[in-house]
Protein backbone atom coordinates (compact mmCIF):
# COMPACT_ATOMS: atom_id res chain seq x y z
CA UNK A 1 74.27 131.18 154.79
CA UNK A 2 72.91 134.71 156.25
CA UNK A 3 69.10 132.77 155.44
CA UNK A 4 69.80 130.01 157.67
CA UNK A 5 71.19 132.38 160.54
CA UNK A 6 67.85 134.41 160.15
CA UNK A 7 65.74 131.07 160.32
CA UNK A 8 67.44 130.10 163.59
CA UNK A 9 67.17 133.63 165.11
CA UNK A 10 63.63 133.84 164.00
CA UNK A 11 63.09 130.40 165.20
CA UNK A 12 64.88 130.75 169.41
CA UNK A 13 62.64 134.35 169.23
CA UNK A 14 59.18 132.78 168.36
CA UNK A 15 60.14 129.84 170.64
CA UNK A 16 60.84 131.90 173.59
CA UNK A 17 57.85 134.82 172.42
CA UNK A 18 55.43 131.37 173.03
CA UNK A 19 56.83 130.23 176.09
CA UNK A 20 56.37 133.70 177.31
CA UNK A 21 53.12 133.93 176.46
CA UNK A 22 52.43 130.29 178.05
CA UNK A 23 53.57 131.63 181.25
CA UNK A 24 51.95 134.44 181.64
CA UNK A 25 48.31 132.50 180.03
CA UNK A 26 48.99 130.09 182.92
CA UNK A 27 49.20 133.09 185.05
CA UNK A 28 45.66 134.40 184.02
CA UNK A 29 44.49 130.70 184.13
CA UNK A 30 45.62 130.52 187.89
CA UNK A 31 43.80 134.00 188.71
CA UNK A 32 40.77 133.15 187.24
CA UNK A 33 41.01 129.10 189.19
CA UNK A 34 41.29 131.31 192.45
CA UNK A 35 38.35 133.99 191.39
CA UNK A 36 36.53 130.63 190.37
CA UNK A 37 37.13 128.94 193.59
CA UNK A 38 35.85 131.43 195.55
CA UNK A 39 32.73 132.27 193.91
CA UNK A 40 32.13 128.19 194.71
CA UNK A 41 33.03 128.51 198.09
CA UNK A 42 30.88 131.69 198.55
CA UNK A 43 27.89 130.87 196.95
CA UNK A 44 27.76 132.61 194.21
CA UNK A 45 27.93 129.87 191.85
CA UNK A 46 27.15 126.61 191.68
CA UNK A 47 29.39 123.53 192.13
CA UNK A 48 27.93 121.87 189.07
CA UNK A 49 29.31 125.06 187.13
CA UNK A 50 33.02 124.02 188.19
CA UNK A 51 33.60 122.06 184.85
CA UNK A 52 32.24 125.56 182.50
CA UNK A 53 34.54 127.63 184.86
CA UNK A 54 37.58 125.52 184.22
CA UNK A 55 36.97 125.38 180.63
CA UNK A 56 36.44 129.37 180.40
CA UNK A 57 39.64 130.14 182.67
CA UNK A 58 41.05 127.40 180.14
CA UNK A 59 40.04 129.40 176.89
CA UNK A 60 40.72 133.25 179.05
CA UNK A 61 44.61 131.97 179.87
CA UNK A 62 45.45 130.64 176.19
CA UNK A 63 43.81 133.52 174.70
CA UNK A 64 46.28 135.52 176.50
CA UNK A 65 49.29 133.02 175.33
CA UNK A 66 48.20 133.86 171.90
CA UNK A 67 47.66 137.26 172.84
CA UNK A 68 51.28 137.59 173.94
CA UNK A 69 53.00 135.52 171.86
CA UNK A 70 51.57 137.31 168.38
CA UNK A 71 52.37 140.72 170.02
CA UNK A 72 56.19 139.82 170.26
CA UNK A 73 56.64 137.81 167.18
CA UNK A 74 54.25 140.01 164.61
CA UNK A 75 53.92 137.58 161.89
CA UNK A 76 51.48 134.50 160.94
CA UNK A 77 48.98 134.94 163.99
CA UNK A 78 46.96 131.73 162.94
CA UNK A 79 49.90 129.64 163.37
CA UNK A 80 51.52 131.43 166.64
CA UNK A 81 48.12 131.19 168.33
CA UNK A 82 47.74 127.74 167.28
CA UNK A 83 51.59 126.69 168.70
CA UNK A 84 50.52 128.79 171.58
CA UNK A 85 47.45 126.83 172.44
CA UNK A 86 49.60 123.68 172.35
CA UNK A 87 52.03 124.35 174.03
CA UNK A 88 49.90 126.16 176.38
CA UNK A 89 47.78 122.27 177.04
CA UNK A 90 51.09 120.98 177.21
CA UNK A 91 51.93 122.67 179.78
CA UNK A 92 48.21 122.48 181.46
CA UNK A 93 49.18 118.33 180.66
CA UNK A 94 52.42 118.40 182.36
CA UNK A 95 51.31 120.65 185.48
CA UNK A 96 48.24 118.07 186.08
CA UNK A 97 51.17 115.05 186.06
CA UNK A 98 53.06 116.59 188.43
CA UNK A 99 50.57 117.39 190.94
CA UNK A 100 47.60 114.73 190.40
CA UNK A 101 49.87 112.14 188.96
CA UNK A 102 47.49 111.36 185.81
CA UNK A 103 46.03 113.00 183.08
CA UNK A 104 42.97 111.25 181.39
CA UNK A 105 41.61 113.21 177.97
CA UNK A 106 37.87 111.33 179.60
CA UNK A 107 37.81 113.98 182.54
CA UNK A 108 36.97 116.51 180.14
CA UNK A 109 40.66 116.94 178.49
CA UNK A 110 39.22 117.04 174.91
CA UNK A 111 37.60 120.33 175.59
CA UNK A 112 40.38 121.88 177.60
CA UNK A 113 42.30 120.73 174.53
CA UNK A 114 39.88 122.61 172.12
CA UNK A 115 39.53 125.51 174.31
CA UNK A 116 43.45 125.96 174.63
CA UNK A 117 43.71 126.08 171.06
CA UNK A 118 40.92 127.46 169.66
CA UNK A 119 41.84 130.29 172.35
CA UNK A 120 45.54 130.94 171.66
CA UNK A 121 44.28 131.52 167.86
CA UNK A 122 41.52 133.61 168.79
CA UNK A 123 44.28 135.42 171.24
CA UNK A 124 46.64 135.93 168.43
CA UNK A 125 44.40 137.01 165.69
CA UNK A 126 42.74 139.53 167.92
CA UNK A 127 46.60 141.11 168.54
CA UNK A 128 47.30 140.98 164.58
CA UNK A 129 43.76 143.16 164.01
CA UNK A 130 44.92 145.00 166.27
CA UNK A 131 45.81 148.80 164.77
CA UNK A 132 48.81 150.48 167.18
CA UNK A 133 48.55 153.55 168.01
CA UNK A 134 51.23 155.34 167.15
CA UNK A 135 51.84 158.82 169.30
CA UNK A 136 51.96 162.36 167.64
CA UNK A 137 54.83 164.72 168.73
């Protein structure tokens, strides 16, 4: 019985340790839109470089979903990432619905969907390699 209370407790922790991480990936994502949009406006880049921006402030915000997520959860970084990438597009998915009113995987949703995941796994293994540093007294 003390197994099953451990599953669900390690279950509502790495649920909550993802959606943490979504939020503040989607955070990073929106920074790097606005940094984006301005280097557009200004000049500095081109507008037919919009689509590569997205995709890289795509990849940048899940990377930090995975990023988060593995550091609170510890354990199985391939897998955390992964859910974090998901969840992350899920949540790129149900932002786009709720503004635009339509999502279409033609308008270049297949790579946000690779870039989400491949970057919350990249995210997360990079926190598992990750040696802490552990202070001398």
């Amino acid at each position: 019985m003390h197994k099953n209370e451990d599953a669900a407790f390690s279950f509502s922790k790495a649920f909550f340790s993802i959606i943490t991480g979504v939020l503040m990936g989607l955070a990073v994502c929106i920074a790097l839109l606005l940094a984006a949009s301005a280097a557009v406006l200004g000049g500095a880049a081109p507008e037919s470089s919009v689509f590569a921006l997205t995709v890289t402030s795509c990849f940048l915000g899940a990377s930090a979903a995975g990023f988060i997520a593995e550091r609170k959860i510890r354990s199985r970084a391939l897998l955390v990432g992964s859910f974090a990438g998901l969840a992350y597009f899920l949540f790129i998915i149900l932002l786009g619905v709720l503004f635009f009113f339509r999502f279409s995987l033609s308008d270049g949703g297949i790579a946000i969907f690779l870039s989400s995941i491949g970057g919350g796994a990249l995210g997360a293994i990079l926190c598992a390699n990750m040696k802490s540093k552990r202070r001398k007294k």
